[in-house]
Every structure is written in C-alpha cells, then in structure tokens.
C-alpha atoms as a PDB file:
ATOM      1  CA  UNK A   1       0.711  18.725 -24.015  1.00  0.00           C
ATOM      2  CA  UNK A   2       3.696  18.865 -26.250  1.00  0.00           C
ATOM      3  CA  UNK A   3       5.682  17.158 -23.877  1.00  0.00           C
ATOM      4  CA  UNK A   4       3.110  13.883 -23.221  1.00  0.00           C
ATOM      5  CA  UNK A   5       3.753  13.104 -26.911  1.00  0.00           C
ATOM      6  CA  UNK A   6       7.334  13.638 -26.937  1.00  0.00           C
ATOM      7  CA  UNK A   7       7.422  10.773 -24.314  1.00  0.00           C
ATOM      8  CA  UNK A   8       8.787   7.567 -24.971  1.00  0.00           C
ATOM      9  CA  UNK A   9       6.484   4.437 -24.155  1.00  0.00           C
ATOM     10  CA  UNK A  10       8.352   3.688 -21.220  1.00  0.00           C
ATOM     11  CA  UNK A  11       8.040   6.782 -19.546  1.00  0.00           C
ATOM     12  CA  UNK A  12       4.348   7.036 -20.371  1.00  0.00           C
ATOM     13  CA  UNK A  13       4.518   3.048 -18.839  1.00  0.00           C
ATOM     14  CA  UNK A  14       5.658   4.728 -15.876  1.00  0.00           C
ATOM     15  CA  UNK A  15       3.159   7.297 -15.356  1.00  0.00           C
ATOM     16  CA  UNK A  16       0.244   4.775 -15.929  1.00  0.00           C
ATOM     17  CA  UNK A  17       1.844   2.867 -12.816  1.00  0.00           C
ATOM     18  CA  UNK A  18       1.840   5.981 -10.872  1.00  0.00           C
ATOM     19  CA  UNK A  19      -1.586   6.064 -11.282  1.00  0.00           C
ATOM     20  CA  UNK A  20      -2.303   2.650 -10.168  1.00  0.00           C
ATOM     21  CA  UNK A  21      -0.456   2.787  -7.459  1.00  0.00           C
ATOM     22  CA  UNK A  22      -2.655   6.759  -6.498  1.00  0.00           C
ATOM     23  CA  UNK A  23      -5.839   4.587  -7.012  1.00  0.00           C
ATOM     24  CA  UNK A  24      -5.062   1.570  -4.473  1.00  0.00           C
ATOM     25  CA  UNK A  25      -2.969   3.844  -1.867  1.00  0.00           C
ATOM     26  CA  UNK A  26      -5.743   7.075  -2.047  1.00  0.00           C
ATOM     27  CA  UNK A  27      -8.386   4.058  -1.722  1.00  0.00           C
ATOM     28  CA  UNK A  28      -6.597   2.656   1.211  1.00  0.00           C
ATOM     29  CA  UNK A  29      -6.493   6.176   2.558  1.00  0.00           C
ATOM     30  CA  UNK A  30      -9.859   6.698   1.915  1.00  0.00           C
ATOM     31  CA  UNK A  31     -11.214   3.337   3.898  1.00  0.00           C
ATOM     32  CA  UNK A  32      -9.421   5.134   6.999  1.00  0.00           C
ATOM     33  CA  UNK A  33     -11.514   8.503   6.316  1.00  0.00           C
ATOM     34  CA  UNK A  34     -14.780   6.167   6.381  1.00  0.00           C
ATOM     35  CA  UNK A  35     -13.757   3.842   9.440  1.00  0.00           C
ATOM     36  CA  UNK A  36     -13.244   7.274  11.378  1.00  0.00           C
ATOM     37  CA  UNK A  37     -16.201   8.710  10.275  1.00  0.00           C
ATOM     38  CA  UNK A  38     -18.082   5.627  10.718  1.00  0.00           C
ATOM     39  CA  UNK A  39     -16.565   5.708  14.412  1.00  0.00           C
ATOM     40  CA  UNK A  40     -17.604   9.566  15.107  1.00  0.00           C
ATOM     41  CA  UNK A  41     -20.616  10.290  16.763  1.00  0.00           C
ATOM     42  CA  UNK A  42     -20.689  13.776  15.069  1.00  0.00           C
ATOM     43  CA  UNK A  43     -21.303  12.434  11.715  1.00  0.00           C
ATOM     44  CA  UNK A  44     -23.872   9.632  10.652  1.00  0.00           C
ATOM     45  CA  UNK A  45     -22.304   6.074  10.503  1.00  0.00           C
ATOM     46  CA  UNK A  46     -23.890   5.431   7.101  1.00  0.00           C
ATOM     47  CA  UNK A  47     -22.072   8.566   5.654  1.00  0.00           C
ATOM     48  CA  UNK A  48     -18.854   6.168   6.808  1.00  0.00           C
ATOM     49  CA  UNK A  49     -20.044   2.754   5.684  1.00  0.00           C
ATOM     50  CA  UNK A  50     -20.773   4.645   2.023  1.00  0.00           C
ATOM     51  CA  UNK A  51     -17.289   6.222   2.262  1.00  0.00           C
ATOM     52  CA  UNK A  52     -15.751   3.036   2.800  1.00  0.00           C
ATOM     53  CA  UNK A  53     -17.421   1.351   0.171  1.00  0.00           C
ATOM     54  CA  UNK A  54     -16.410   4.347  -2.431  1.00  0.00           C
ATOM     55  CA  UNK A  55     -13.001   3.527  -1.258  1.00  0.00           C
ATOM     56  CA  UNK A  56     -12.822  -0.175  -1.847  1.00  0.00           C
ATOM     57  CA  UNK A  57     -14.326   0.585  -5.516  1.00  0.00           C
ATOM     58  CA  UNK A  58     -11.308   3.160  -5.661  1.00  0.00           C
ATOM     59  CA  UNK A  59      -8.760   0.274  -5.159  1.00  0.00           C
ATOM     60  CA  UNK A  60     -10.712  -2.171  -7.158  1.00  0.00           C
ATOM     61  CA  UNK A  61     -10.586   0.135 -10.170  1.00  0.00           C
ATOM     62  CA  UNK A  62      -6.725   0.561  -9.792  1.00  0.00           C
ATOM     63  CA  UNK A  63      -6.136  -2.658  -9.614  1.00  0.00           C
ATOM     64  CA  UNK A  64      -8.556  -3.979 -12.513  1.00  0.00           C
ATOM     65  CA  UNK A  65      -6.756  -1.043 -14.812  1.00  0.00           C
ATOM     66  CA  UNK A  66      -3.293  -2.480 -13.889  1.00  0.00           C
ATOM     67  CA  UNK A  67      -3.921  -6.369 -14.590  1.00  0.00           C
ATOM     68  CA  UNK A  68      -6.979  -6.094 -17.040  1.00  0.00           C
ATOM     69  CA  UNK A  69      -7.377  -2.503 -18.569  1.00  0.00           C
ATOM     70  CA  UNK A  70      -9.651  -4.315 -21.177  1.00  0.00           C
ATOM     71  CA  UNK A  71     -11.724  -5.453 -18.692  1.00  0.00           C
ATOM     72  CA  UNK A  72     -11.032  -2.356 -16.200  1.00  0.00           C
ATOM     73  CA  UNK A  73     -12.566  -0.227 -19.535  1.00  0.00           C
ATOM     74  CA  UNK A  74     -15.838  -1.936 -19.115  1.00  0.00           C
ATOM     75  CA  UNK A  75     -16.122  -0.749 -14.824  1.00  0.00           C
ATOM     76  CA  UNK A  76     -15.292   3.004 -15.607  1.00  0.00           C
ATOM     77  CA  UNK A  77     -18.893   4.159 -15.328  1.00  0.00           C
ATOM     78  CA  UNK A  78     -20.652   1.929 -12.690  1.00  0.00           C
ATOM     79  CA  UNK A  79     -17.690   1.610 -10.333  1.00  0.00           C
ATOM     80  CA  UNK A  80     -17.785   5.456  -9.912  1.00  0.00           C
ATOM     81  CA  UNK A  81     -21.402   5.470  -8.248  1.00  0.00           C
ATOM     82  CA  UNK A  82     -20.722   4.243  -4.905  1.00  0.00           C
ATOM     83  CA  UNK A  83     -17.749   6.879  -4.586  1.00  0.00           C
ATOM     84  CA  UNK A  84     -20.310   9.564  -5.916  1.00  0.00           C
ATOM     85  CA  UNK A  85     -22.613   8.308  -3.170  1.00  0.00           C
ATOM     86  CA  UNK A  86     -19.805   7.809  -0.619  1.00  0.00           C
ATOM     87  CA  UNK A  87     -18.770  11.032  -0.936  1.00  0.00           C
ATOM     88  CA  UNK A  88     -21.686  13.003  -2.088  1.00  0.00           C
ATOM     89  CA  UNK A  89     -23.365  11.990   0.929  1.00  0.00           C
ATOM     90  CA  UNK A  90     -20.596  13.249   2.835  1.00  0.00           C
ATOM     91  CA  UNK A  91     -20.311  16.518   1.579  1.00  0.00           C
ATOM     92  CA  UNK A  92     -24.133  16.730   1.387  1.00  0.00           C
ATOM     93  CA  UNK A  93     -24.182  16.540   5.053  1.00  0.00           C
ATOM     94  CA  UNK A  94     -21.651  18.870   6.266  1.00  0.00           C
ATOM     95  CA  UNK A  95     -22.992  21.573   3.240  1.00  0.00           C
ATOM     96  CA  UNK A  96     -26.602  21.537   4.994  1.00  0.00           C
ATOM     97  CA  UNK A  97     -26.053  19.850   8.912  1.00  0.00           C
ATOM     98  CA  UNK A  98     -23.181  20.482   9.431  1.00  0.00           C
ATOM     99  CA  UNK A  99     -21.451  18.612  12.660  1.00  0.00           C
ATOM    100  CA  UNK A 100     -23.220  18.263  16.216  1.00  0.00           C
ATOM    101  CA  UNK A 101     -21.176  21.394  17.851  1.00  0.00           C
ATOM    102  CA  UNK A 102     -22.707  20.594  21.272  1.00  0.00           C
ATOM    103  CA  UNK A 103     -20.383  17.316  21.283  1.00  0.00           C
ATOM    104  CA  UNK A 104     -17.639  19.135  19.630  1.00  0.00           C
ATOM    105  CA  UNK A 105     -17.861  21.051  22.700  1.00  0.00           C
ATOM    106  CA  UNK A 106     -18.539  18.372  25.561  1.00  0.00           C
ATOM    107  CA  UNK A 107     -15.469  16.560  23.672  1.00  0.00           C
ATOM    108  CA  UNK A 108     -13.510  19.805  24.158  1.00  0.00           C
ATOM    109  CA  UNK A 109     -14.571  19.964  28.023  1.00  0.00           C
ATOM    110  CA  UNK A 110     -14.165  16.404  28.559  1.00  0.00           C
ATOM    111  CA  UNK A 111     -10.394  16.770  27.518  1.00  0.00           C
ATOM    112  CA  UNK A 112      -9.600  20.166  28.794  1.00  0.00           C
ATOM    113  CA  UNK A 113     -10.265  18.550  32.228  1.00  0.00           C
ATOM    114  CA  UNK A 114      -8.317  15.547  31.604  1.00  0.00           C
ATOM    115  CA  UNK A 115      -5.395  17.765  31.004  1.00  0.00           C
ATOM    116  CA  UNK A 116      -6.117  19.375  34.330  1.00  0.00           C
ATOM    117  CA  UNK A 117      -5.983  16.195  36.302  1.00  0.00           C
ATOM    118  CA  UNK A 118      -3.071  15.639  34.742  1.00  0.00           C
ATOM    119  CA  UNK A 119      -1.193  18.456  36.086  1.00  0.00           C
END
C-alpha cells in the first residue's frame, strides 16, 4: 500500500489504462465464452445469451470509465447485474446439473471413429 501512494500521477495514469484496457479485452473474451456456450448443446443457450450480455456490460463499463468516469460512476451498480446473472446462471448450472455426459460421450465416440477412418 505504501508503494500506491509513493506513485507519481502518471504512473497511477497508467495503471487506470491498464484497467480499461482488462475491462474491454476480458469483455471481448468473455462474448467468445457465451457464443460457445450458446453454441453447445451440453449447456442451455440462455446460460450463453446471459453470458454474452454480462460481457458487453463488461466492455461498456471500461469504456464509459475511460471517456466519462463521471458518468461511468453513476453505472457501477446496475451495470454489474447482467454479469451477476450471466455468470451466476452459469455457475448455478454446472454447481447443481452439471453437463449432459451422455453427449460428452457420443461426442467422444463420434470423434474417436473419425480418427479411425482416418487412418
């Protein structure tokens, strides 16, 4: 903690933009996460669709807090509920359902004899 306030303005400057830039690129990463799980058929699409959404509000609040952190100030506590749903829901689902292991395993059979065939 000592050496956060020995820290000049510019280097604190600096970290701020570092976390921007984790905001919009961990959103970014996070809209792949739901367009895969929205694409699996071992997980429910809306899990996906919610995950996306959590995402977007990810790189919407990084981007507010590096143009307008006045206004970005105001978003902090409603901007956070879709990712709490996004990924509550998520983690929710796998905690009590779990994934379909019957298509984990017809997936695993369908490739093993691809890779036959292909011998």
């Amino acid at each position: 903690m000592e050496r956060i306030a020995e820290a000049s303005p510019r280097q604190l400057a600096r970290i701020a933009g570092a976390l921007y830039m984790l905001n919009i690129v961990g959103g970014a990463f996070a809209i792949g996460i739901g367009y895969l799980v929205f694409r699996s058929t071992f997980l429910p699409r809306v899990s996906g669709v919610l995950l996306a959404i959590g995402a977007s509000c990810y790189m919407a609040y990084g981007i507010a807090d590096f143009l307008a952190p006045a206004f970005a100030a105001h978003l902090v506590p409603w901007i956070q509920l879709p990712s709490l749903a996004g990924e509550g829901s998520f983690c929710l689902w796998l905690m009590i359902a779990g994934l379909k292991v019957q298509g984990w395993k017809e997936l695993a059979g369908a490739a093993g004899s691809r890779l036959e065939w292909a011998r």
